[in-house]
Protein backbone atom coordinates (compact mmCIF):
# COMPACT_ATOMS: atom_id res chain seq x y z
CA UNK A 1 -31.34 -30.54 -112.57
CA UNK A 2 -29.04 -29.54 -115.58
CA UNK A 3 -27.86 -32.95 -116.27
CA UNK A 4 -31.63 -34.49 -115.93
CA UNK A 5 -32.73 -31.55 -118.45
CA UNK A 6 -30.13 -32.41 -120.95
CA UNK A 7 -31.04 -35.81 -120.99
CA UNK A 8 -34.70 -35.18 -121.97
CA UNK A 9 -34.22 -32.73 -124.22
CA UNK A 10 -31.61 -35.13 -126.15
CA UNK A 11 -34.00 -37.94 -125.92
CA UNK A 12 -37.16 -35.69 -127.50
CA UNK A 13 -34.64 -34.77 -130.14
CA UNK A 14 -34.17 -38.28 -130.76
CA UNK A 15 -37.39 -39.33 -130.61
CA UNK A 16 -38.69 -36.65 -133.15
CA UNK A 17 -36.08 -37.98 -135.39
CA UNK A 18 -33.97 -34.88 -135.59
CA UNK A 19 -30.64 -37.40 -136.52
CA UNK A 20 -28.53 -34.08 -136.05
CA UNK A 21 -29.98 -33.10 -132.59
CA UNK A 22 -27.16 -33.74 -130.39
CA UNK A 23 -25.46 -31.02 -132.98
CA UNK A 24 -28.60 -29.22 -132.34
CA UNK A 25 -29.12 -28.91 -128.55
CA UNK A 26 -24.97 -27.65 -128.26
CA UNK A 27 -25.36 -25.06 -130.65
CA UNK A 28 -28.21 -23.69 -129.09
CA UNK A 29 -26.55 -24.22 -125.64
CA UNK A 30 -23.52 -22.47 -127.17
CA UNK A 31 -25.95 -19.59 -127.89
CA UNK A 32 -27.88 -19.46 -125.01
CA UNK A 33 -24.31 -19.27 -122.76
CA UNK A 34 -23.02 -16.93 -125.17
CA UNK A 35 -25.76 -14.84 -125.00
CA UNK A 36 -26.53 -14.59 -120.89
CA UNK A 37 -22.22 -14.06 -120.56
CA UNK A 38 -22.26 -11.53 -122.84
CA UNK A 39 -24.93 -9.46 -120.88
CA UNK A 40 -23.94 -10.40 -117.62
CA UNK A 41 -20.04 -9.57 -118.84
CA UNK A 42 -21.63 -5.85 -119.53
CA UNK A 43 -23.80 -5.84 -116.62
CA UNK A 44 -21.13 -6.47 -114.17
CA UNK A 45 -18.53 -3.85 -115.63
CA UNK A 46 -21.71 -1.37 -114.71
CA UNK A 47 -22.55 -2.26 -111.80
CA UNK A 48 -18.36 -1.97 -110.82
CA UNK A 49 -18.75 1.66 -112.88
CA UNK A 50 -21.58 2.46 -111.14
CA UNK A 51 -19.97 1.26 -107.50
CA UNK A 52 -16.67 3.13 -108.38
CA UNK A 53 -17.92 6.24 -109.62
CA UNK A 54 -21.17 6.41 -107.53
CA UNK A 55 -23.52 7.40 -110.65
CA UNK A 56 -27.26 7.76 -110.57
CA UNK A 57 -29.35 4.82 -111.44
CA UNK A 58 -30.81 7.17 -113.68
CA UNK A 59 -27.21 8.18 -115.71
CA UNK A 60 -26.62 4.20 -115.63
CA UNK A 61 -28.53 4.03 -119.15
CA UNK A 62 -26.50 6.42 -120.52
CA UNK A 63 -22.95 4.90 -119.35
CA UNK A 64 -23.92 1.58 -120.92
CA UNK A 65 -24.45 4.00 -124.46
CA UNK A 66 -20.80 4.77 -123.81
CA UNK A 67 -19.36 1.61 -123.01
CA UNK A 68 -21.12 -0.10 -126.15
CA UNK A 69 -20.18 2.50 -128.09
CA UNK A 70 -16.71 1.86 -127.06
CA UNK A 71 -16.57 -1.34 -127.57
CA UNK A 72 -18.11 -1.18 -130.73
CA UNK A 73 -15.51 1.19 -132.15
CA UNK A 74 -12.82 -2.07 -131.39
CA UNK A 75 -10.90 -0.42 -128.22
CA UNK A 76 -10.63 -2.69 -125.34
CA UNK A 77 -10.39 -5.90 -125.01
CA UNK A 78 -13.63 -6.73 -123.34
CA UNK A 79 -15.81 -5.11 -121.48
CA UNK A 80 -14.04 -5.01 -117.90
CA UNK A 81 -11.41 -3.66 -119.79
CA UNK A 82 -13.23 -0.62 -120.68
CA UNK A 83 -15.08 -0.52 -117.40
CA UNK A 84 -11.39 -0.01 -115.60
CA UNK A 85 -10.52 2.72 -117.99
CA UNK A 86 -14.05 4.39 -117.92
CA UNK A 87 -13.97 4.05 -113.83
CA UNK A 88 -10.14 5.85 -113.90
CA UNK A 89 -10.92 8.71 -116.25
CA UNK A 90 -14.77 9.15 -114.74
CA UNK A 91 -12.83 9.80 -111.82
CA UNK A 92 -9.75 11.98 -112.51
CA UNK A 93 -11.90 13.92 -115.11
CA UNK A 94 -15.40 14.23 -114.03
CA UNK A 95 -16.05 13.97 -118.16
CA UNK A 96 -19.49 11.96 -118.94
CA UNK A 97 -21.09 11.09 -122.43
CA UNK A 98 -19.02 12.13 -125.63
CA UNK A 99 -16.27 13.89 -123.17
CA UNK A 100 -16.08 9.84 -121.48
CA UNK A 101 -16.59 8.33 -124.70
CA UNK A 102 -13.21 10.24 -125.94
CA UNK A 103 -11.38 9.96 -123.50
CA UNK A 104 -11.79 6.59 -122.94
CA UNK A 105 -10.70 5.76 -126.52
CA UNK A 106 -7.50 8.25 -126.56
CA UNK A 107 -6.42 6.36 -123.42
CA UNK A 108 -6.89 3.04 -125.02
CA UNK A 109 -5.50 3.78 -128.48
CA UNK A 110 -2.26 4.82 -126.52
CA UNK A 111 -1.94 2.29 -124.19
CA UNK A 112 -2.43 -0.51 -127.37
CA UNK A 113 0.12 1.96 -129.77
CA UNK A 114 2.57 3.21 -127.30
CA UNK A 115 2.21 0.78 -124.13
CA UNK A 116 1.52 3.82 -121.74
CA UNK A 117 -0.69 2.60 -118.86
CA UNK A 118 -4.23 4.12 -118.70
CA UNK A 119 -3.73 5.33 -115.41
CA UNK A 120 -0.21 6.85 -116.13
CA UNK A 121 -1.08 8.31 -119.42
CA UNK A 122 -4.27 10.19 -117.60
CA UNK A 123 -1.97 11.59 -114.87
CA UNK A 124 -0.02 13.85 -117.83
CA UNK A 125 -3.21 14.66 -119.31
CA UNK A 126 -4.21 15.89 -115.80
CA UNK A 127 -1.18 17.97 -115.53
CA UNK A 128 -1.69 19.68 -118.85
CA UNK A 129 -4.89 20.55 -118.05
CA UNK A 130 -4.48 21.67 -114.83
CA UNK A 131 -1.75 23.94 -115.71
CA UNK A 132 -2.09 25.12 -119.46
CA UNK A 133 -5.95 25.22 -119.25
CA UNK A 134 -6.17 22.78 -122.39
CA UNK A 135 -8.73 20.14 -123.18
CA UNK A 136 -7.94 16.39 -122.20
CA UNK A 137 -8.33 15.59 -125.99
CA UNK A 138 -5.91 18.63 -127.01
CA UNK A 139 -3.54 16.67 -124.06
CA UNK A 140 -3.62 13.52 -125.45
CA UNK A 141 -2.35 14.96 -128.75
CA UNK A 142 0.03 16.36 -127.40
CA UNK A 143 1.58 13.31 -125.55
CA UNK A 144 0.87 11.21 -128.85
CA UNK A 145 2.89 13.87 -130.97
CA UNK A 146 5.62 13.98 -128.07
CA UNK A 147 5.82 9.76 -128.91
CA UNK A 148 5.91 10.10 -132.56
CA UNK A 149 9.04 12.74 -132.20
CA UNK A 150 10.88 10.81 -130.50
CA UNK A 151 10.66 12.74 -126.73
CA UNK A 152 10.30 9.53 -124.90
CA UNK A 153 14.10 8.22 -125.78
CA UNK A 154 15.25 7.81 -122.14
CA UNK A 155 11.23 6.72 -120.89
CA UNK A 156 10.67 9.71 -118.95
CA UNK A 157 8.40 11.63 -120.91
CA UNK A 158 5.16 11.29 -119.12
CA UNK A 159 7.30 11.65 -115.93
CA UNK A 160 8.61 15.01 -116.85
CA UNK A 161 5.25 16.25 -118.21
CA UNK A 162 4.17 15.79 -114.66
CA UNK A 163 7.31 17.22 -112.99
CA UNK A 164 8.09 20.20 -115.12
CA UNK A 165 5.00 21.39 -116.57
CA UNK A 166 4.39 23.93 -113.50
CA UNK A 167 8.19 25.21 -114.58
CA UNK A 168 7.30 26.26 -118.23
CA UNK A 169 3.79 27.53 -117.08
CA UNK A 170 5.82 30.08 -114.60
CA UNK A 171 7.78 31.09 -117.54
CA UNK A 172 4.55 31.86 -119.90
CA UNK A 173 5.13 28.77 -122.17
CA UNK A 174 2.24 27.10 -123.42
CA UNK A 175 1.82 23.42 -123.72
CA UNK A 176 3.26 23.35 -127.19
CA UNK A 177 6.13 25.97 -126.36
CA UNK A 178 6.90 23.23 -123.55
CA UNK A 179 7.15 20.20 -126.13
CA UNK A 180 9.07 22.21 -128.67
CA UNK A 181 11.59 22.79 -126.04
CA UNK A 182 12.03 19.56 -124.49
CA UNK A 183 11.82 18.69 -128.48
CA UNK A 184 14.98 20.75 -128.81
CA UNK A 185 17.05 19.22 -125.85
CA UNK A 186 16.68 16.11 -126.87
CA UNK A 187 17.48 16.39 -130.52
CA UNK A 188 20.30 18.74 -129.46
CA UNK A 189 21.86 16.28 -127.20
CA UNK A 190 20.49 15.54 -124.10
CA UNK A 191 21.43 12.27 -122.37
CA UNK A 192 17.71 12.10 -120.58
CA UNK A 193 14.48 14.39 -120.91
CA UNK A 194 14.72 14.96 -117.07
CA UNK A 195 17.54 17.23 -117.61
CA UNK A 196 15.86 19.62 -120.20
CA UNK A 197 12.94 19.59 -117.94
CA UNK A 198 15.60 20.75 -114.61
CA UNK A 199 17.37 23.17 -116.88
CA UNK A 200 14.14 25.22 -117.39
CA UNK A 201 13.20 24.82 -113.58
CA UNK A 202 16.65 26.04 -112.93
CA UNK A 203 16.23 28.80 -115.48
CA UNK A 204 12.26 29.77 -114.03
CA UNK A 205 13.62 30.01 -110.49
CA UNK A 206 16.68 32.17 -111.73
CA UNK A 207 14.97 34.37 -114.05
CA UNK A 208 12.86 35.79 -111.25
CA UNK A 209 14.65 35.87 -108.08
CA UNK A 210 16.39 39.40 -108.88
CA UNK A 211 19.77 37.68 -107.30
CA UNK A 212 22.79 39.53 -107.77
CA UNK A 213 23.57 36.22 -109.66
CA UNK A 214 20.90 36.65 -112.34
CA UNK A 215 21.37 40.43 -112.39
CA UNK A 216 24.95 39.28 -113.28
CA UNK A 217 24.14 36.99 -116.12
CA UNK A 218 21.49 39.17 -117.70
CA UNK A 219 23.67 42.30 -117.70
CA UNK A 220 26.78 40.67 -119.28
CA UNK A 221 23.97 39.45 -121.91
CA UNK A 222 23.20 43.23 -122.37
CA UNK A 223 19.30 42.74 -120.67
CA UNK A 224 17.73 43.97 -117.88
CA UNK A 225 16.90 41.45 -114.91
CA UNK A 226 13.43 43.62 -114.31
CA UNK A 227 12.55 43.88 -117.77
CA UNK A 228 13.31 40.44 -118.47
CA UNK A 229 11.57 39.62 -115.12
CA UNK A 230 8.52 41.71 -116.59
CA UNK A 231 8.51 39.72 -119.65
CA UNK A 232 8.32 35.82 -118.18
CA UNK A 233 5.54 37.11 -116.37
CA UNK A 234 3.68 38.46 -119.14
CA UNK A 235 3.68 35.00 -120.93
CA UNK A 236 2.48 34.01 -124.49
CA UNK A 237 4.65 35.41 -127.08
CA UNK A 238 6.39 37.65 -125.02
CA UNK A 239 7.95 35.21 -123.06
CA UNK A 240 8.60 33.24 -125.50
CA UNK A 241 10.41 35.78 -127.61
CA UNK A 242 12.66 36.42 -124.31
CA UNK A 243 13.39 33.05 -123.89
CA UNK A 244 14.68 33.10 -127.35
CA UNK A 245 16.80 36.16 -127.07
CA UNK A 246 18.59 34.73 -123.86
CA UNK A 247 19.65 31.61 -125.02
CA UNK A 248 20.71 33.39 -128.11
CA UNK A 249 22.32 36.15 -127.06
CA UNK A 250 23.72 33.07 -124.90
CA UNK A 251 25.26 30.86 -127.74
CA UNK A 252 26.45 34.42 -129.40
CA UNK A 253 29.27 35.14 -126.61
CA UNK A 254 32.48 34.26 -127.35
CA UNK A 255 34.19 33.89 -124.76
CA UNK A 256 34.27 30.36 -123.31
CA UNK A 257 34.81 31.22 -119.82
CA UNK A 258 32.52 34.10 -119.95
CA UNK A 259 29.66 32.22 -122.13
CA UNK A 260 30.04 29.07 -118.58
CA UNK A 261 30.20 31.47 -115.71
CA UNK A 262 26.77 33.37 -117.74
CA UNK A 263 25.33 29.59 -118.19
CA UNK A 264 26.21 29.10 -114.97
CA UNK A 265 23.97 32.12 -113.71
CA UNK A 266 21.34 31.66 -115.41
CA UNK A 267 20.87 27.85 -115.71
CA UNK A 268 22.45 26.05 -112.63
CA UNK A 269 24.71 23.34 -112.90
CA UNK A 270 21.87 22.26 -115.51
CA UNK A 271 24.56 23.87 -117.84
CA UNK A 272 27.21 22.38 -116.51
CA UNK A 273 25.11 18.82 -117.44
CA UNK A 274 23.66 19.79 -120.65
CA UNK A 275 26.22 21.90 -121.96
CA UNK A 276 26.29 25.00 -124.62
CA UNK A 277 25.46 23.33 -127.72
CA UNK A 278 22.04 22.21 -125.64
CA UNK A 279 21.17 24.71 -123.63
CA UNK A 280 21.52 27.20 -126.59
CA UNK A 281 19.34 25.25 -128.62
CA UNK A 282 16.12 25.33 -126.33
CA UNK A 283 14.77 28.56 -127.06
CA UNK A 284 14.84 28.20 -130.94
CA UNK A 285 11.61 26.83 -131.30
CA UNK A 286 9.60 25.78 -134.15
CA UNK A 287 6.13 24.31 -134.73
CA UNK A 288 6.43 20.68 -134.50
CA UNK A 289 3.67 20.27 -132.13
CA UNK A 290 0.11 21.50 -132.04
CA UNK A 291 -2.49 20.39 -129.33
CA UNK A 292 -5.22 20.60 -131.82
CA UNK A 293 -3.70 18.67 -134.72
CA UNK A 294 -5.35 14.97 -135.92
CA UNK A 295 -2.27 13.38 -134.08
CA UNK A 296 -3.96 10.40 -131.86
CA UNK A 297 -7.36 9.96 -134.71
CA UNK A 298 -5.12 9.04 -137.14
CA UNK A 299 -3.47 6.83 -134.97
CA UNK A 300 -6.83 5.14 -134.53
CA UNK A 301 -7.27 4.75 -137.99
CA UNK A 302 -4.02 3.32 -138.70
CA UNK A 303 -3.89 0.65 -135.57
CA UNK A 304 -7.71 -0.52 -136.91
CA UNK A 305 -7.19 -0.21 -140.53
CA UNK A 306 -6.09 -4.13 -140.95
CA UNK A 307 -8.47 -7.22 -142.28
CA UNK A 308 -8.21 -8.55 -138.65
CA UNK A 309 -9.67 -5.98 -137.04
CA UNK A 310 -12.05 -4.92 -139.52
CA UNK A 311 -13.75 -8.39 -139.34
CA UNK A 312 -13.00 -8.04 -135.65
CA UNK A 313 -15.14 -4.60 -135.51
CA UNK A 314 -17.98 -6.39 -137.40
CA UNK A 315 -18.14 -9.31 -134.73
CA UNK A 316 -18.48 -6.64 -131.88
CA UNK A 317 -21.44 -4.73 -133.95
CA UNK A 318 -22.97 -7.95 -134.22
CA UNK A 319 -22.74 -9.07 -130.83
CA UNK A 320 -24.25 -5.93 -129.37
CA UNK A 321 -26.83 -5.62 -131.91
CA UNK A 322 -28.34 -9.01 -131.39
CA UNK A 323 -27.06 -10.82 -127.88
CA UNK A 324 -27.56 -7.29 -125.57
CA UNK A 325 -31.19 -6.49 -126.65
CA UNK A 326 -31.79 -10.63 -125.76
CA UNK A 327 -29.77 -10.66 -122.57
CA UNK A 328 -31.52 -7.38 -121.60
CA UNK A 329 -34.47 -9.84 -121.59
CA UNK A 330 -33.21 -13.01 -120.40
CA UNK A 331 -31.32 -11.67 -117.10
CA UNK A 332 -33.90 -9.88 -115.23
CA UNK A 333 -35.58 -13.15 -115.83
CA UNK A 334 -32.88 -15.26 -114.85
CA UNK A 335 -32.02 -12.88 -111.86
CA UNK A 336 -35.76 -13.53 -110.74
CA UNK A 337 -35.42 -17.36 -110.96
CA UNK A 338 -32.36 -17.33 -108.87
CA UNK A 339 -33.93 -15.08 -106.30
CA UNK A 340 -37.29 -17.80 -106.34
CA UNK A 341 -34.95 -20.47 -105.94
């Protein structure tokens, strides 16, 4: 049928004189296709939403607002691209509308600038949330900043977000206190992130136990275990000011064999790995990281600020502003003449 309705729409063009029309009739073939892909392209990323996430017809409107907008604002490659990342953090999240639309974008902006996976990239956001009651936006600053500084020098940042974050949240530290200390370690010395991250677990299990151990360590340091106990509990400032006057107090001794067996105590054979000149170093913390700073935006800006992708973002604007409202009325059409036929 295709082939017969080429060849008499080539011969009218002929026959009208239009010397160009074989030009003609693939251009506007070129369109046409261009046009019903396009829409279908969007259509089917939806429907595999919609599927996935088991939305209302009635929100379905409002998740093709997000997508577009998405895709207008150059993240993703296409749109089943952005359907998989929207279908992953609709998901994990729950978020919807701006929340989605946010999300969506952080995930993508670090995947393209760092090479974190969508789906592993969520999982730490998930953990920060879940256990230092921030925002998923505040989280992905967080893990952008943690990039930028240099945490991920030994690749297991994201893995040690998700291991160790419940350790620092016994101990009172926020999110930020837990980035300036893994910060620390790992300017200070450490071979691998994983270790900073055991050395506090070591230190959080320790610190509370009330073992004649720990009652050991903290009275050669000139604390008390209960107190100190007290304090960890109390979180915030307080705990982070006690963290600070251990390892301290800590790096202060000096007596080698006294300052290991204390170490020891306190911090496992996590001192033993890291050694003084790290483990004294972890509490001193400074402000390097902030969950609300403009971290992962002006990432954004930067990764989209070239000619390529500013003609790039133009294409997209056009493409939804012209071939969507057409192939929102060409497909039902189309869909109806398959179902006929």
């Amino acid at each position: 049928v295709k082939g017969a309705y080429d060849t008499i729409s080539q011969s009218v063009l002929r026959g009208i004189g239009f010397g160009a029309g074989m030009d003609i009739w693939d251009t506007m073939k070129e369109g046409i296709v261009e046009t019903v892909t396009f829409s279908s392209e969007l259509q089917k990323s939806l429907n595999s939403i919609q599927s996935a996430t088991g939305i209302a017809d009635k929100e379905i409107s409002n998740m093709k607002d997000t997508m577009l907008d998405i895709y207008n604002s150059n993240f993703g490659e296409n749109f089943e691209d952005i359907g998989e990342a929207i279908k992953t953090i609709s998901q994990q999240t729950g978020a919807s509308g701006e929340d989605l639309k946010d999300l969506t974008e952080n995930a993508l902006a670090l995947r393209d600038t760092f090479g974190y996976d969508v789906n592993e990239s969520l999982r730490s956001v998930n953990t920060l949330i879940k256990q230092f009651g921030i925002d998923g936006n505040e989280a992905f600053n967080l893990i952008a900043q943690g990039k930028q500084n240099g945490l991920d020098f030994s690749g297991e940042m994201l893995d040690s977000i998700n291991e160790y974050s419940v350790q620092f949240k016994k101990l009172g530290f926020s999110a930020e206190d837990m980035f300036e200390i893994l910060n620390n370690g790992s300017t200070d010395g450490a071979f691998n992130l994983d270790k900073v991250g055991d050395a506090i677990k070591e230190f959080s299990i320790r610190a509370i136990d009330g073992s004649d151990t720990t009652i050991d360590g903290f009275t050669k340091l000139g604390f008390n275990a209960d107190d100190m106990a007290k304090k960890f509990a109390e979180g915030g400032d307080t705990a982070k000011e006690a963290f600070r006057q251990v390892t301290k107090a800590i790096g202060n001794m000096n007596d080698p064999v006294q300052q290991s067996i204390v170490g020891v105590d306190l911090f496992g054979t996590m001192w033993e790995d890291l050694g003084p000149k790290v483990v004294t170093q972890l509490g001193d913390m400074g402000d390097n990281f902030s969950a609300t700073s403009d971290a992962l935006n002006q990432i954004k800006k930067i990764n989209f600020n070239d000619l390529g992708s500013a003609f790039q973002y133009i294409k997209r604007n056009i493409q939804t502003s012209i071939l969507v409202p057409i192939g929102d009325e060409v497909l039902p059409r189309l869909n109806n003449f398959a179902n006929w036929f």
